[in-house]
Protein backbone atom coordinates (compact mmCIF):
# COMPACT_ATOMS: atom_id res chain seq x y z
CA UNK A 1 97.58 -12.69 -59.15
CA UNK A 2 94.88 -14.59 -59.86
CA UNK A 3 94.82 -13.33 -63.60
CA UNK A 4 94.18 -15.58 -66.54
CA UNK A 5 95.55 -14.38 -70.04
CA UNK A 6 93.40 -15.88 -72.86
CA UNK A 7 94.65 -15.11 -76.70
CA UNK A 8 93.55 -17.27 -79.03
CA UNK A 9 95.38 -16.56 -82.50
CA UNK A 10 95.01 -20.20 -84.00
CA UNK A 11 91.84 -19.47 -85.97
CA UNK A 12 93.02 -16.53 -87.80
CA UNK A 13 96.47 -18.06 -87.73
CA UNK A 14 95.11 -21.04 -89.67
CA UNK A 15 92.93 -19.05 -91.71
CA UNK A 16 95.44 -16.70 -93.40
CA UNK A 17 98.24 -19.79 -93.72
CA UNK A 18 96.52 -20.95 -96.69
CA UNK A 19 97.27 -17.91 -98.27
CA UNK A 20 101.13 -17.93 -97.20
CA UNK A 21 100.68 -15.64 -94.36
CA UNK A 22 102.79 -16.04 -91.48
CA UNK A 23 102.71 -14.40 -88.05
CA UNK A 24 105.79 -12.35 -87.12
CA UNK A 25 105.13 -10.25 -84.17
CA UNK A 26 102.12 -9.11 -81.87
CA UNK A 27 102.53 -5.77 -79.93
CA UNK A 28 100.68 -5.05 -77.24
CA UNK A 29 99.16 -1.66 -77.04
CA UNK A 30 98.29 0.37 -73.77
CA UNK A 31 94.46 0.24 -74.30
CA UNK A 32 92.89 -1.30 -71.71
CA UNK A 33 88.88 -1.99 -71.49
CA UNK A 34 86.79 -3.26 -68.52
CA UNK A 35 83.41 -4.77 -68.85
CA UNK A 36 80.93 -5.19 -66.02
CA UNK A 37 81.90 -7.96 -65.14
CA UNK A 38 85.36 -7.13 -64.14
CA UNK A 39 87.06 -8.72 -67.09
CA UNK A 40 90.03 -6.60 -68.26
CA UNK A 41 90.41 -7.12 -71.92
CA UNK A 42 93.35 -5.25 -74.22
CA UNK A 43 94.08 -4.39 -77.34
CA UNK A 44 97.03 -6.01 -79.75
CA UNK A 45 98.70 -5.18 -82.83
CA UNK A 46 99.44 -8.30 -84.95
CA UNK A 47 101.93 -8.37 -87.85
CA UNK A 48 102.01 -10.77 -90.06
CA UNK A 49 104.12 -11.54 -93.32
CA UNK A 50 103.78 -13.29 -96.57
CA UNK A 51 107.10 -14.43 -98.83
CA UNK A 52 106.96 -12.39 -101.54
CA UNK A 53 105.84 -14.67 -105.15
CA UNK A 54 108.56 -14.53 -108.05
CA UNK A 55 107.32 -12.16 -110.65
CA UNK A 56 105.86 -14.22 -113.74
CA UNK A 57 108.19 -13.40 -117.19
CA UNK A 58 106.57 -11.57 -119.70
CA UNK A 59 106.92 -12.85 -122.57
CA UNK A 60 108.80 -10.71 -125.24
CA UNK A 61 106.82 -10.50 -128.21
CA UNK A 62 109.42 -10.56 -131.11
CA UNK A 63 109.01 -7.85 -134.22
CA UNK A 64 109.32 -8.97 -137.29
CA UNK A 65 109.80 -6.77 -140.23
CA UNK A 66 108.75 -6.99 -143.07
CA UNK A 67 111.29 -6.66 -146.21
């Protein structure tokens, strides 16, 4: 009652999307702080995923023998 939640993942979010990285889940943990003011603030766990890049071929070098 009363409570405001404030999470604010769009600059990380933004961030780590250049690189391909996508968020999948956050999990909340039970830690729970209180600063003097009153302001509850918690810990979260975020996941986040990246496709995985196709390999690059290596190229076969070929072995020629000599006759």
């Amino acid at each position: 009652q009363g409570a405001e939640v404030q999470a604010d993942y769009v600059p990380l979010l933004n961030s780590l999307a250049a690189y391909g990285w996508q968020l999948t889940c956050v999990l909340p943990t039970p830690v729970v702080k209180t600063c003097r003011e009153g302001n509850l603030s918690t810990k979260q766990i975020v996941f986040l995923q990246r496709p995985s890049l196709p390999q690059k071929a290596k190229k076969k070098e070929s072995k020629v023998s000599n006759l």
